[in-house]
Each structure stands twice: as structure tokens, then as C-alpha cells.
N, C-alpha and C. Protein backbone atom coordinates (compact mmCIF):
# COMPACT_ATOMS: atom_id res chain seq x y z
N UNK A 1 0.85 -1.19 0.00
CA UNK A 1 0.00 0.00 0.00
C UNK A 1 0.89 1.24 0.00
N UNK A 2 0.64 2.50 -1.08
CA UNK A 2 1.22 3.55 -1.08
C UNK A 2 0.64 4.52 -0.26
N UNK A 3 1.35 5.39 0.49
CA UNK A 3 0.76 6.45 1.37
C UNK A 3 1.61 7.65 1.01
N UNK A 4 0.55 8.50 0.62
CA UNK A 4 0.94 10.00 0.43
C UNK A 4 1.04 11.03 1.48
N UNK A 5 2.36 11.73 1.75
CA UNK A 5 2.28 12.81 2.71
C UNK A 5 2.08 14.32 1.60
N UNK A 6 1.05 15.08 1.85
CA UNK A 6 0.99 16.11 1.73
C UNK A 6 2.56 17.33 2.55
N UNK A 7 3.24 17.38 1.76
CA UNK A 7 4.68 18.23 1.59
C UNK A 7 4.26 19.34 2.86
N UNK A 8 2.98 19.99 2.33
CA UNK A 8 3.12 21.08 3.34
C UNK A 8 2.53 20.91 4.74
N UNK A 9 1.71 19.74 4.92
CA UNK A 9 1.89 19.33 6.23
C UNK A 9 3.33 18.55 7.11
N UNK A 10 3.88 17.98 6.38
CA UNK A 10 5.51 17.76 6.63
C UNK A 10 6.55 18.70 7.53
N UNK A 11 6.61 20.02 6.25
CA UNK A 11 6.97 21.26 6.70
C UNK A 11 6.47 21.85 8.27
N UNK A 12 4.32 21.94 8.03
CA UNK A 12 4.15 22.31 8.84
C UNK A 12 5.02 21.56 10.23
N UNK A 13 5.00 20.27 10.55
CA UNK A 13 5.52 19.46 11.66
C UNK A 13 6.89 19.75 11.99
N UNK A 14 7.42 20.01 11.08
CA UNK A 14 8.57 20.10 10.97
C UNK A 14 8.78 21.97 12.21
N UNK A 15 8.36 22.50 11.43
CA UNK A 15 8.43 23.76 12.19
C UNK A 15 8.08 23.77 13.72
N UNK A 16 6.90 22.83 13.70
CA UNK A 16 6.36 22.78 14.81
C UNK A 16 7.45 22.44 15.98
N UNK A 17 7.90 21.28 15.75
CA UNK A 17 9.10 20.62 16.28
C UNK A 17 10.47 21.77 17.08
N UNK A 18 11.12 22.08 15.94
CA UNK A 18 11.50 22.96 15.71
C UNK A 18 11.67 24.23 16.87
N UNK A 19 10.36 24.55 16.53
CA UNK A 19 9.65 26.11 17.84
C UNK A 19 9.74 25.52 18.74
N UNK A 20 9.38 24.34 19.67
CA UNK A 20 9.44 23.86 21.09
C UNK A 20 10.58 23.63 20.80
N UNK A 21 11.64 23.29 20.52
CA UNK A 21 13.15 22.94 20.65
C UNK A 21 14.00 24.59 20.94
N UNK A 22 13.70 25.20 20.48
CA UNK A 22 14.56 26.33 20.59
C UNK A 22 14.28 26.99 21.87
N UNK A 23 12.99 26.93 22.70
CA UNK A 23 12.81 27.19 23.79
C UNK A 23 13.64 26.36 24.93
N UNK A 24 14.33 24.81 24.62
CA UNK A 24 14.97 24.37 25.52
C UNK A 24 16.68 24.65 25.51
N UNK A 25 16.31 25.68 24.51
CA UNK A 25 17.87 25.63 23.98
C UNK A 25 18.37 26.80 24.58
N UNK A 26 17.29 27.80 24.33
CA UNK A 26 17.50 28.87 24.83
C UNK A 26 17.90 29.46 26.16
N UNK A 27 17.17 28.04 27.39
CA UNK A 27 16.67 28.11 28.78
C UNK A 27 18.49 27.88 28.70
N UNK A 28 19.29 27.01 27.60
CA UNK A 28 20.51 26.18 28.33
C UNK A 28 21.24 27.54 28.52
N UNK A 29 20.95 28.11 27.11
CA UNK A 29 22.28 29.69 27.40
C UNK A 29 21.86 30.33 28.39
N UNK A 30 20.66 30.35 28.86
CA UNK A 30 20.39 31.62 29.89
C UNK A 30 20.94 30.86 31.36
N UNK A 31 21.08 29.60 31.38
CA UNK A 31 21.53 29.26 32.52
C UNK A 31 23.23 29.36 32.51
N UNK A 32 23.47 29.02 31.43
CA UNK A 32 25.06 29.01 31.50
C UNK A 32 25.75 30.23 31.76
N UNK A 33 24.63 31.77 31.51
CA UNK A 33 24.92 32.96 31.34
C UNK A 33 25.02 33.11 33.25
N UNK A 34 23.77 32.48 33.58
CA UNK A 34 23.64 33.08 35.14
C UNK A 34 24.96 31.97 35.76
N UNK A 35 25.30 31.08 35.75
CA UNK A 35 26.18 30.60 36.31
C UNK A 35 27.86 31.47 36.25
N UNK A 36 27.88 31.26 35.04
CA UNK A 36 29.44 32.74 34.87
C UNK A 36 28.78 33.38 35.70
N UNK A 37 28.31 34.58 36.19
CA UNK A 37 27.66 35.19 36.55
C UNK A 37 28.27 35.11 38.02
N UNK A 38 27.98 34.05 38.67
CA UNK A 38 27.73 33.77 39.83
C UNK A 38 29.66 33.48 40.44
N UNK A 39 30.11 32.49 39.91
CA UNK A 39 31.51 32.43 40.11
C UNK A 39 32.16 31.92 38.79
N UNK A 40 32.24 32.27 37.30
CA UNK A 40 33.29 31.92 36.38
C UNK A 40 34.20 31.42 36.32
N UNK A 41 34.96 31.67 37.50
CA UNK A 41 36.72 31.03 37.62
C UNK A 41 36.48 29.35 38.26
N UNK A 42 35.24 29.35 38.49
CA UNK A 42 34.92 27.62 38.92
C UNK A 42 34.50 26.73 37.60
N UNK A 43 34.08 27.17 37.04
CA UNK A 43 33.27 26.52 35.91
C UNK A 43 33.82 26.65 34.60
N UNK A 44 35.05 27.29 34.05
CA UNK A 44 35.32 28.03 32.60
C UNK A 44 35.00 27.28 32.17
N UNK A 45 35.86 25.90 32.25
CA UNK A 45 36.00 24.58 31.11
C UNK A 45 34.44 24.13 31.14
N UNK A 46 33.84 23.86 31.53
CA UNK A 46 32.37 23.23 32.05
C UNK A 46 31.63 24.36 31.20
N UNK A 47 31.99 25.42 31.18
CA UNK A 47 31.00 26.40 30.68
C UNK A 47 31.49 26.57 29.46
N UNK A 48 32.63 27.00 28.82
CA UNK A 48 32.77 26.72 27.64
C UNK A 48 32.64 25.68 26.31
N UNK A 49 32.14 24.37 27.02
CA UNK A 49 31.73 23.23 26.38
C UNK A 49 30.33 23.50 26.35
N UNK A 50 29.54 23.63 27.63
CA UNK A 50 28.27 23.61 27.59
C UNK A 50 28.05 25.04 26.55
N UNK A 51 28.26 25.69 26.25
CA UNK A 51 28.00 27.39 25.76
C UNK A 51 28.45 26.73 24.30
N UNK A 52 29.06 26.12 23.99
CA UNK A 52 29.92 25.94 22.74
C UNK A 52 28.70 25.16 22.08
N UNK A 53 28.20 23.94 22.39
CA UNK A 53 27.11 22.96 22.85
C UNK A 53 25.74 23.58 22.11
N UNK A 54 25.68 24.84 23.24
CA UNK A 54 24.24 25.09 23.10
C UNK A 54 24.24 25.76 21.46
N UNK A 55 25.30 26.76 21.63
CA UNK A 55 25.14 27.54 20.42
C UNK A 55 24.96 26.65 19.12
N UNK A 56 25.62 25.36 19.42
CA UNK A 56 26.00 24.70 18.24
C UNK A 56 24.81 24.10 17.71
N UNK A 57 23.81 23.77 19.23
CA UNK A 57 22.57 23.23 18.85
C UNK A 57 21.00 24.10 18.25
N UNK A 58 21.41 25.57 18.99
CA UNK A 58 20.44 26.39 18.47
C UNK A 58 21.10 26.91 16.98
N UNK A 59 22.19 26.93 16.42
CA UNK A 59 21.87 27.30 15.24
C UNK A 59 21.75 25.69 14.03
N UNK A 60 21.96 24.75 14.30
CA UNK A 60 21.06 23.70 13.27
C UNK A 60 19.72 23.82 13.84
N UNK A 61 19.10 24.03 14.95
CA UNK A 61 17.86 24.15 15.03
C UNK A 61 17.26 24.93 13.94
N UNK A 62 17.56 26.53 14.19
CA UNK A 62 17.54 27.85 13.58
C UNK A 62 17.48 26.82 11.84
N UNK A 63 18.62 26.27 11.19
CA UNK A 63 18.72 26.37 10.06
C UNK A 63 17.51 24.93 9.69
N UNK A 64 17.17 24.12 10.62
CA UNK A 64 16.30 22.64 10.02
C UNK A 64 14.94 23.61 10.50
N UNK A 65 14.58 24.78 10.78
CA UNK A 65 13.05 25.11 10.86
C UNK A 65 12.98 25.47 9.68
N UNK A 66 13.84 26.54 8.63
CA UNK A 66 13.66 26.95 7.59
C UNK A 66 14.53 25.83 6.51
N UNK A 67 15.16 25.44 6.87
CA UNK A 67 15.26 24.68 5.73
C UNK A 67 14.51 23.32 5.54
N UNK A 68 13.53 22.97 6.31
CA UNK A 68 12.61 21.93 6.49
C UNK A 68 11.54 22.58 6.91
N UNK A 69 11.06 23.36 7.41
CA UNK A 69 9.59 23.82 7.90
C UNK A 69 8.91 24.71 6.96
N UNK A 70 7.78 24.76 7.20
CA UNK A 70 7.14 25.84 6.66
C UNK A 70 7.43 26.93 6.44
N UNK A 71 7.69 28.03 7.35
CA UNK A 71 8.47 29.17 7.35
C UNK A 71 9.47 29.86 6.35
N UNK A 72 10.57 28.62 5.98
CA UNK A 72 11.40 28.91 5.11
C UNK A 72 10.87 29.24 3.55
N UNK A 73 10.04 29.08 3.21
CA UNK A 73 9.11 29.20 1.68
C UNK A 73 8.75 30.65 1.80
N UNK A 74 8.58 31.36 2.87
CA UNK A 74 8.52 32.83 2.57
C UNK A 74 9.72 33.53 3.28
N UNK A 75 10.14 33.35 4.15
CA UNK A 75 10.47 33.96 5.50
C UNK A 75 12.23 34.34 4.62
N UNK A 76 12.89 33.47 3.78
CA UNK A 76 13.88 33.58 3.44
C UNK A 76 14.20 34.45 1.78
N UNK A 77 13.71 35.60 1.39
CA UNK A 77 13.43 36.41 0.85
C UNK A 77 14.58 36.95 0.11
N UNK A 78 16.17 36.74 0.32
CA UNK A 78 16.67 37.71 -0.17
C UNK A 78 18.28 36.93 0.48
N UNK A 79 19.16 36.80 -0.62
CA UNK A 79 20.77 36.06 -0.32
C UNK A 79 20.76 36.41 1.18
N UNK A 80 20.38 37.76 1.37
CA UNK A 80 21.43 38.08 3.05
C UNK A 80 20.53 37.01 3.96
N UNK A 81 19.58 36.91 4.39
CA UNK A 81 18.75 35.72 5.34
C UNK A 81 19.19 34.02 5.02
N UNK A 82 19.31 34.02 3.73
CA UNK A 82 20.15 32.84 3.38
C UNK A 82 21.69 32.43 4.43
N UNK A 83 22.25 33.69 3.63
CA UNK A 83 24.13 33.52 4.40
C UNK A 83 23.76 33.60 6.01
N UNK A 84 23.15 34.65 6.51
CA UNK A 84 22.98 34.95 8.09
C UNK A 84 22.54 33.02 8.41
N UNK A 85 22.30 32.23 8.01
CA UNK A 85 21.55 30.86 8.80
C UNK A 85 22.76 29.90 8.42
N UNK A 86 23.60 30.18 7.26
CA UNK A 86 24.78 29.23 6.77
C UNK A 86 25.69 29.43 7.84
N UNK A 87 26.07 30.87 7.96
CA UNK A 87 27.23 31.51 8.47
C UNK A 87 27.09 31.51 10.03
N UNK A 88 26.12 31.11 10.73
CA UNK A 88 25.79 30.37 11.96
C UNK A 88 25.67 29.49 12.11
N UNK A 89 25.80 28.37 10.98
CA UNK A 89 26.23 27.11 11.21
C UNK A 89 27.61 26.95 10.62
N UNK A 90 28.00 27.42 10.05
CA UNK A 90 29.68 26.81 9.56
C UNK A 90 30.49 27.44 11.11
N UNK A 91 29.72 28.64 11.98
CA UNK A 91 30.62 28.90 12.93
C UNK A 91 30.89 28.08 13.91
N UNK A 92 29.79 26.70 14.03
CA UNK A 92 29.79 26.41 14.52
C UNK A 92 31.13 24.95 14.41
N UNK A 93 31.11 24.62 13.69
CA UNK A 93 32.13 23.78 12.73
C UNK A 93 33.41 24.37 12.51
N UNK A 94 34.70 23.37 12.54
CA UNK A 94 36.10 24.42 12.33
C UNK A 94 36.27 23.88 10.21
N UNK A 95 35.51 22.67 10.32
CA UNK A 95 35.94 22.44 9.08
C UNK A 95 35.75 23.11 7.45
N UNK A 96 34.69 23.95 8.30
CA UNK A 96 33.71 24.78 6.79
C UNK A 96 34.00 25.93 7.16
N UNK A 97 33.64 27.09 5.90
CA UNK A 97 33.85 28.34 5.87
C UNK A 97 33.01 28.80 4.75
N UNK A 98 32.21 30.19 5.11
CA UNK A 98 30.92 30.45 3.68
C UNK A 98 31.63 31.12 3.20
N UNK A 99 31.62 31.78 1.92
CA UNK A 99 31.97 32.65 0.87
C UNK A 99 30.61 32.77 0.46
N UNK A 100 30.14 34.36 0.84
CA UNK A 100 28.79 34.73 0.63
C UNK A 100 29.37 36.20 -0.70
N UNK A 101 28.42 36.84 -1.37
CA UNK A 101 28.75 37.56 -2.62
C UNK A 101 28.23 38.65 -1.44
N UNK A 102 29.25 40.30 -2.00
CA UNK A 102 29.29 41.18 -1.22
C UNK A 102 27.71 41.92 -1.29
N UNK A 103 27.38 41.81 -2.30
CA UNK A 103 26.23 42.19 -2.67
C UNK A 103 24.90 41.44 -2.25
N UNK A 104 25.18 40.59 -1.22
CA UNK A 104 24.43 39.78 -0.38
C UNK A 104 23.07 40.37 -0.09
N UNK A 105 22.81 41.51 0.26
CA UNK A 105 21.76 42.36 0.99
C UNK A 105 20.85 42.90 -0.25
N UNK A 106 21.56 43.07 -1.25
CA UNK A 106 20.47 43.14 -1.98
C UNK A 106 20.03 42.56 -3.27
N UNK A 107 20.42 41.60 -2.78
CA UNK A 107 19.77 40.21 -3.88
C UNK A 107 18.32 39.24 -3.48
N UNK A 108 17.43 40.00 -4.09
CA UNK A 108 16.33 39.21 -3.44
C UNK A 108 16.34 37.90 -4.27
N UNK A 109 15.65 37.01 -3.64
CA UNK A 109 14.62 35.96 -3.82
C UNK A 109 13.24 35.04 -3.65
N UNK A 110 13.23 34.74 -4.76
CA UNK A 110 11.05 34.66 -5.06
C UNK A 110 10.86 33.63 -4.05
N UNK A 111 9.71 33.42 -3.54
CA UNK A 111 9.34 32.22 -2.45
C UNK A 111 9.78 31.32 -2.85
N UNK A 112 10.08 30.67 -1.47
CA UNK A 112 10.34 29.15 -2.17
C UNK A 112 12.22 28.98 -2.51
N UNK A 113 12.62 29.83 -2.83
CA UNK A 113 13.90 29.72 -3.70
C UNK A 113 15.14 29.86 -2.92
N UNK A 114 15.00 30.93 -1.80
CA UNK A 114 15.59 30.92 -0.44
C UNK A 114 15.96 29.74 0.18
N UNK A 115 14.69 28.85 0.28
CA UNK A 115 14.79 27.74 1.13
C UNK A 115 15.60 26.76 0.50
N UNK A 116 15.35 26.68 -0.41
CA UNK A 116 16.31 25.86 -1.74
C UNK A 116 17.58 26.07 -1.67
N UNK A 117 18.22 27.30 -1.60
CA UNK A 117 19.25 27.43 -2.18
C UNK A 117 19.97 27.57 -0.76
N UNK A 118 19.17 27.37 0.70
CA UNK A 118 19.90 26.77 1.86
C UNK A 118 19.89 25.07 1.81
N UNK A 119 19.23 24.47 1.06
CA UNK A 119 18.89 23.39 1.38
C UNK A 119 20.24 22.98 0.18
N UNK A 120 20.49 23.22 -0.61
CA UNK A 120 21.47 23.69 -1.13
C UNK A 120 23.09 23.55 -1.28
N UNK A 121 23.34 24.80 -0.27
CA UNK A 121 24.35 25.21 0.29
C UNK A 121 25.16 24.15 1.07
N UNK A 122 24.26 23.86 2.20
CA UNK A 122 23.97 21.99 3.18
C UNK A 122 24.34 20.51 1.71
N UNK A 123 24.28 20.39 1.18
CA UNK A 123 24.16 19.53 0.14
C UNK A 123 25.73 19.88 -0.16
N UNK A 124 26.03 20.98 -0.78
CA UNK A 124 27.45 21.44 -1.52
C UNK A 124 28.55 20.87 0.06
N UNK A 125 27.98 21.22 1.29
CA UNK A 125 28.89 20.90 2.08
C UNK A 125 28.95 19.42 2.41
N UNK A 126 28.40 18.50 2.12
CA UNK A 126 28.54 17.58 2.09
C UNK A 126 28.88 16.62 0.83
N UNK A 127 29.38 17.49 0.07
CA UNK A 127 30.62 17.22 -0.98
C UNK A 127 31.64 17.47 -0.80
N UNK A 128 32.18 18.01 0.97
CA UNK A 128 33.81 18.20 1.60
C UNK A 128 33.66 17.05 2.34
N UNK A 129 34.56 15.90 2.13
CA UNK A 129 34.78 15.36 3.46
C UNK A 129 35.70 15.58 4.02
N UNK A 130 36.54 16.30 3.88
CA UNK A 130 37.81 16.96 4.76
C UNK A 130 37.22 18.23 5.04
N UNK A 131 36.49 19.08 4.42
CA UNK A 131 36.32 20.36 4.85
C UNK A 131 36.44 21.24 3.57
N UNK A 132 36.17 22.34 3.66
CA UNK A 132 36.26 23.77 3.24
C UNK A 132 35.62 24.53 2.97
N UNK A 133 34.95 25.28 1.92
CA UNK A 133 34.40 26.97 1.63
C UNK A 133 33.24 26.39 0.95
N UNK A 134 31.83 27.03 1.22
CA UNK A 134 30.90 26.67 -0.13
C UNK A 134 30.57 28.15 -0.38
N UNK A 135 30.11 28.54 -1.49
CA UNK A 135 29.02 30.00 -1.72
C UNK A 135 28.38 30.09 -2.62
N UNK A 136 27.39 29.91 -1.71
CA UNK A 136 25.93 30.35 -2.46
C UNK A 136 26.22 31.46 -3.57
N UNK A 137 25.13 31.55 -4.36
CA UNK A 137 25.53 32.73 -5.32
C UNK A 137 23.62 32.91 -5.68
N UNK A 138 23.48 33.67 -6.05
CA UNK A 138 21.66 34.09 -7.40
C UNK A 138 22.02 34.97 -8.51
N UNK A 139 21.59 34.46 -9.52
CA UNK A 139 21.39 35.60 -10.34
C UNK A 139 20.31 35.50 -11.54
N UNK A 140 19.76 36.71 -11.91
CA UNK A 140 19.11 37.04 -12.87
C UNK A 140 18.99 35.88 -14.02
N UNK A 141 18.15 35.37 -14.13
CA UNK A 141 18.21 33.85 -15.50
C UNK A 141 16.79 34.21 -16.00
N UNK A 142 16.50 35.03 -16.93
CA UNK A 142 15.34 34.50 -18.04
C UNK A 142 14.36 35.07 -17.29
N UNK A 143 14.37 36.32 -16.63
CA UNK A 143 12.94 36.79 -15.19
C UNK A 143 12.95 35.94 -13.98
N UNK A 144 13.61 35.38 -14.03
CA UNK A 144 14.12 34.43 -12.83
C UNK A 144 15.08 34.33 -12.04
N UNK A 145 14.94 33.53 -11.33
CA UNK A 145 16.58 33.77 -10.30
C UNK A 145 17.40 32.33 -10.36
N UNK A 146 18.18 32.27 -10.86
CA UNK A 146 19.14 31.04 -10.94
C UNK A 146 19.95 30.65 -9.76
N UNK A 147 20.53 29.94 -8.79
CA UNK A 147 20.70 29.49 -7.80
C UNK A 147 22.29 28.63 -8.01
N UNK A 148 23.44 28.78 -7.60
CA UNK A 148 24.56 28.28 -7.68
C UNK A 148 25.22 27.96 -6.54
N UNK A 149 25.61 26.63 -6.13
CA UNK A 149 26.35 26.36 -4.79
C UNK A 149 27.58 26.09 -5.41
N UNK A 150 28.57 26.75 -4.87
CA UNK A 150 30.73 26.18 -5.18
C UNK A 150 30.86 25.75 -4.14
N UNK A 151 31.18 24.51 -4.17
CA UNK A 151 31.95 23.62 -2.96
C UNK A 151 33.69 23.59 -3.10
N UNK A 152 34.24 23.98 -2.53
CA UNK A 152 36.15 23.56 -2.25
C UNK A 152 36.14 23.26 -1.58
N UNK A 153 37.68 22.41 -1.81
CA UNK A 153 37.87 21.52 -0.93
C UNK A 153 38.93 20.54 -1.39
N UNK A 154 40.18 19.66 -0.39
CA UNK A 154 40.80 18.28 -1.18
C UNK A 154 39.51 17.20 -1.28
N UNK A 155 39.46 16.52 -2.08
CA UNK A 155 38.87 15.11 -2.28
C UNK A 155 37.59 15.67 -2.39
N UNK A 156 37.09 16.78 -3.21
CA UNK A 156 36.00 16.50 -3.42
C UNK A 156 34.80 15.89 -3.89
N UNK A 157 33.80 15.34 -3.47
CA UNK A 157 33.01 14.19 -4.22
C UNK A 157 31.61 14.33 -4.11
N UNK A 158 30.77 13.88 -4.76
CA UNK A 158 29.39 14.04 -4.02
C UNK A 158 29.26 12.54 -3.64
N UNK A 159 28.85 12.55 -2.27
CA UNK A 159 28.71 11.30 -1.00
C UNK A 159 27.83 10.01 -2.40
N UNK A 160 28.61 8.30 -1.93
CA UNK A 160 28.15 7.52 -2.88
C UNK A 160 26.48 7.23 -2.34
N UNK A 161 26.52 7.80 -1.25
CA UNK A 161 24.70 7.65 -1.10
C UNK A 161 23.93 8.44 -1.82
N UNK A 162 24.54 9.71 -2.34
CA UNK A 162 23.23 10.38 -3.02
C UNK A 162 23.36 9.60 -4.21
N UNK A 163 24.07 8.47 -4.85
CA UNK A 163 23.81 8.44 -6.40
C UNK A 163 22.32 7.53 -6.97
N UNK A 164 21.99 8.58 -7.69
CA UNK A 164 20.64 7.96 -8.50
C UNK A 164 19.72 9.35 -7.67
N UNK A 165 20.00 9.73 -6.29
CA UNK A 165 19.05 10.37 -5.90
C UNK A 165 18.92 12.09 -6.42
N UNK A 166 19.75 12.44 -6.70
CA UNK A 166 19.53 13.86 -7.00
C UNK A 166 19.25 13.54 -8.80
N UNK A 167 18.92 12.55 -9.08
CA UNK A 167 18.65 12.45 -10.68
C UNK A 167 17.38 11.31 -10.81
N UNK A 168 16.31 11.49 -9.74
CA UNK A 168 15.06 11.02 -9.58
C UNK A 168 15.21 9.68 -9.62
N UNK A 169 16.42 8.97 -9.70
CA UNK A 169 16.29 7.71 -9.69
C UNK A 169 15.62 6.56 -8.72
N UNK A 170 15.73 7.12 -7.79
CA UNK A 170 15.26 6.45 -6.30
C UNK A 170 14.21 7.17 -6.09
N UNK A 171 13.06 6.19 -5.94
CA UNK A 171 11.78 6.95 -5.57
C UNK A 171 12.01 6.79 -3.41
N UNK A 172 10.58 7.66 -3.85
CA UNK A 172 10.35 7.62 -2.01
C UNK A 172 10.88 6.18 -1.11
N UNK A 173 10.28 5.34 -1.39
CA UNK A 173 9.87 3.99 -0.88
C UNK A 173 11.63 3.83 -0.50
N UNK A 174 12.67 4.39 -1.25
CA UNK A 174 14.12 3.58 -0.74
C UNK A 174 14.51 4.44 -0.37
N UNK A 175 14.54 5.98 -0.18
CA UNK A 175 15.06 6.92 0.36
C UNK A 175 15.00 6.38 1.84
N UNK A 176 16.36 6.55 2.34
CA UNK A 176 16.95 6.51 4.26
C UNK A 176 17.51 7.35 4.79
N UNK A 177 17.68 7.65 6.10
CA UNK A 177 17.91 8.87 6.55
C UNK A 177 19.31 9.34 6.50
N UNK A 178 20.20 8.59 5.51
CA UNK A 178 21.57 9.21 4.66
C UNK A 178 21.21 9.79 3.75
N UNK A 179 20.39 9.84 2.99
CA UNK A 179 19.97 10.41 1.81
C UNK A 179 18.79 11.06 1.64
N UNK A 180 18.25 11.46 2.50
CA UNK A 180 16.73 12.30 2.55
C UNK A 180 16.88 13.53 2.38
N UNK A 181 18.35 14.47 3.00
CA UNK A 181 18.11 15.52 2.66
C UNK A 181 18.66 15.71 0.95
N UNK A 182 19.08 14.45 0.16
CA UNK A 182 19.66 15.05 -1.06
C UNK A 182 18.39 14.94 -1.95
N UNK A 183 17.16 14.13 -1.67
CA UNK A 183 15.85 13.65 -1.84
C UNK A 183 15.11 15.03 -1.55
N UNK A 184 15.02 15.21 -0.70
CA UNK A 184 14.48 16.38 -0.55
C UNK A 184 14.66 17.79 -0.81
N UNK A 185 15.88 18.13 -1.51
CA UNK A 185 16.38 19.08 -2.30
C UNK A 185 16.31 18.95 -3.61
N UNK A 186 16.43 17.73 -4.39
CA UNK A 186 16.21 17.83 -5.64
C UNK A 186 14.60 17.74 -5.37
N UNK A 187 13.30 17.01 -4.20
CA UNK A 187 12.40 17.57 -4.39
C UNK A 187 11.90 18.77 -4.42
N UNK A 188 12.66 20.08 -3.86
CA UNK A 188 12.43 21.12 -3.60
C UNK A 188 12.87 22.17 -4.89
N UNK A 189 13.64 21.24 -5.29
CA UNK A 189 14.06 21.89 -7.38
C UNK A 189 13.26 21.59 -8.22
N UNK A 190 12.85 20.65 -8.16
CA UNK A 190 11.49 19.92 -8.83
C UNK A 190 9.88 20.96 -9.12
N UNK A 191 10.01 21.38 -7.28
CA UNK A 191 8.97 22.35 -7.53
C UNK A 191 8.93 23.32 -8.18
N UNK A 192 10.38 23.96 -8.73
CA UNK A 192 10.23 24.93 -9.21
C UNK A 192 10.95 24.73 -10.94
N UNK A 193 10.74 23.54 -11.16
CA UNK A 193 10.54 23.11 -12.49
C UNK A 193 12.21 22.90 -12.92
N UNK A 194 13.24 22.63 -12.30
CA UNK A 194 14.30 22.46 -12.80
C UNK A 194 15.01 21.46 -11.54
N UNK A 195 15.74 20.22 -12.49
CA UNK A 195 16.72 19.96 -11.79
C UNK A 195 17.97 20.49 -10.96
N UNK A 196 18.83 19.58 -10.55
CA UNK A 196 20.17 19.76 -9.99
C UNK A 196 21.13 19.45 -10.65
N UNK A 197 21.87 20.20 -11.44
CA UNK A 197 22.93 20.00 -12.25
C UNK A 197 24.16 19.70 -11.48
N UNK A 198 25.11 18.93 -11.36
CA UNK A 198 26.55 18.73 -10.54
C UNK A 198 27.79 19.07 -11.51
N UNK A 199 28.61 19.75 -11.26
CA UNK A 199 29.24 19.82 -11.99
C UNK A 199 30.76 19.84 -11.06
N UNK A 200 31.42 18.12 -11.35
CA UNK A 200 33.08 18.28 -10.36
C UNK A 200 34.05 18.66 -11.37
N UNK A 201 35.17 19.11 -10.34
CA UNK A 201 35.82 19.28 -11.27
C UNK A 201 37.44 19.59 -10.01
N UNK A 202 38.59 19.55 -10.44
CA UNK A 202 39.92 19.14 -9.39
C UNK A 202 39.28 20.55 -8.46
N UNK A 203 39.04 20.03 -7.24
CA UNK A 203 38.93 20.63 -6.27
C UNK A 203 37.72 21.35 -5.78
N UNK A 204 36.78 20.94 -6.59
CA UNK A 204 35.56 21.84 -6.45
C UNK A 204 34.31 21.10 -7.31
N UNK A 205 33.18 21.29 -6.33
CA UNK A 205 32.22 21.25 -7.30
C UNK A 205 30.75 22.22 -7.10
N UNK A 206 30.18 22.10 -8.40
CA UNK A 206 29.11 23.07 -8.64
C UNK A 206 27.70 22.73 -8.69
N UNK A 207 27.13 23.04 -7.53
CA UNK A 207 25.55 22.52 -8.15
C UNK A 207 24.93 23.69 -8.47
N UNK A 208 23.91 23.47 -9.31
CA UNK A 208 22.96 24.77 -10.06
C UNK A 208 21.97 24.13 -10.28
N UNK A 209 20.80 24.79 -9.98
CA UNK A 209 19.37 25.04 -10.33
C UNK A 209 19.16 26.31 -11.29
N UNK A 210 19.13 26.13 -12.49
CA UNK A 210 18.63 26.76 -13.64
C UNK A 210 17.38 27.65 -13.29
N UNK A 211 17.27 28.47 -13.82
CA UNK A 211 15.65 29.51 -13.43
C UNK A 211 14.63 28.50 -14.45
């Protein structure tokens, strides 16, 4: 028997999730804040793990509400809201680093396309397995906005779990939770009528969504 999930109830759950999580996350910094507070020179090491911890956990929170929830289909409007959710998660990581375009702030983008091109960005970085730089890019395509992730890096590759999946090969039914978010990005290109192009090449590679 086949069972259909309606996408935007997904999202909705997803967000849902999400919003109660950031409230426990939040309670951790405000406690770690009142403890420094109280005597610092007892706790540094203890507090610098836990603080390191929390931050690390509220910003993938921050980036799986919009890049999985509802929210992200409008809420992410324009490159700069994009980089601001990357660039709080690569801080959190020593192995990655964003390269965002200076002109960040005023590059909008149409619904929907934001969320993509974080969902994206996440994808390009998991074509480093040693590490390094991805950047997003948009531009002008045909009244449209075209969408470009550059991954660097040594040994770059795209992971042998996504293969077949970012080229519709694998339907729902075999997608696993190694490969859902590359499933769910080429579903999220899909919606807007264009594949995921890959393009490797010594040291780098390129994904693009065409307008």
C-alpha cells in the first residue's frame, strides 16, 4: 500500500518541532549565562563546552526550521537571510567556511527559492569530506533567479549515497535517513521546475538550479 504525505503538512511538523526545541535551547544559554555570573573562575571549562554545545545546537535548530519547515518558503526572501543561517552554522564547525557575494543584501529571492538554495548550500557541504568553503551565489536567468552552490575543498566528491538520488532515480519507498536531505532538495528543485545540475571538477564542485 502507497501512502501520500501532503509536503506542506511535513513542513508544517517540521516547524512545529522545531519552535518547542529552541525554547529548551534557549533556557541552556540563559543558565550558563547566570552561572558565569555567579563564580566563572569555577566553571570556565564546564562552561565553555556547555556554551559551545548550546550555540551549536540552536543554530542547526535555527537552520532545520527553515530549511525543512514551513516558514522557510517565505520567511527567506533575499541572499542576506540565506548567508545569516549558513554563516551560523559553519561557525559552529572548524571544518567549513561560507563565501557569501558582497552584494548579499540586496539580492532578493522569489518564495520558495531561499529555502532551496539553503537546502542547497547543506548539500554542496557535504561534498567536503575533509572540509572547506561553499558559496551560495543568485542571479538574474530569463525573469528568474538562478541558484549556484561552489563547494572547495581536497577530495571533493558528491557522497556515494546520493547516487541515483539527485537524478530522480530512487523513488520515495528507498530513500533513508543518509539520503533524505539530497531527496528532498532535488524535491524542492522539482517544484520549481528544474533539476540539480553537478558539476566536479579538481577541487571543487558546482551545483545549479537553472531559473
Amino acid at each position: 500500500m502507497t501512502f501520500t504525505v501532503d509536503r506542506r503538512i511535513a513542513e508544517l511538523l517540521c516547524s512545529r518541532i522545531c519552535h518547542e526545541l529552541v525554547a529548551g535551547v534557549a533556557a541552556i544559554n540563559n543558565g550558563v549565562e547566570l552561572i558565569s555570573e555567579i563564580d566563572p573562575s569555577m566553571f570556565d571549562e564546564a562552561m565553555t563546552l556547555i556554551g559551545s554545545s548550546a550555540k551549536q545546537a540552536s543554530a542547526r535548530v535555527q537552520y532545520y526550521r527553515m530549511a525543512y519547515g514551513f516558514a522557510g518558503h517565505d520567511a527567506l526572501s533575499s541572499m542576506a537571510a540565506v548567508g545569516q543561517l549558513i554563516s551560523q552554522l559553519v561557525e559552529t564547525e572548524d571544518r567549513y567556511g561560507v563565501e557569501l557575494p558582497e552584494n548579499a543584501a540586496s539580492i532578493p529571492l522569489e518564495a520558495g527559492r531561499g529555502k532551496l538554495l539553503l537546502n542547497l548550500t547543506v548539500l554542496g557541504m557535504e561534498c567536503l569530506p575533509r572540509g572547506g568553503s561553499v558559496a551560495p551565489a543568485a542571479a538574474g536567468e530569463g525573469g528568474k533567479t538562478a541558484l549556484t552552490v561552489t563547494a572547495r575543498g581536497d577530495e571533493v566528491r558528491l557522497p556515494d549515497r546520493y547516487a541515483g538520488v539527485l537524478d530522480g532515480k530512487v523513488n520515495a519507498e528507498s530513500v533513508t535517513a543518509m539520503n533524505v536531505h539530497a531527496f528532498y532538495t532535488a524535491a524542492l528543485a522539482g517544484a520549481v521546475g528544474r533539476g540539480i545540475e553537478i558539476d566536479l571538477a579538481d577541487g571543487s564542485a558546482t551545483l545549479r538550479v537553472r531559473a
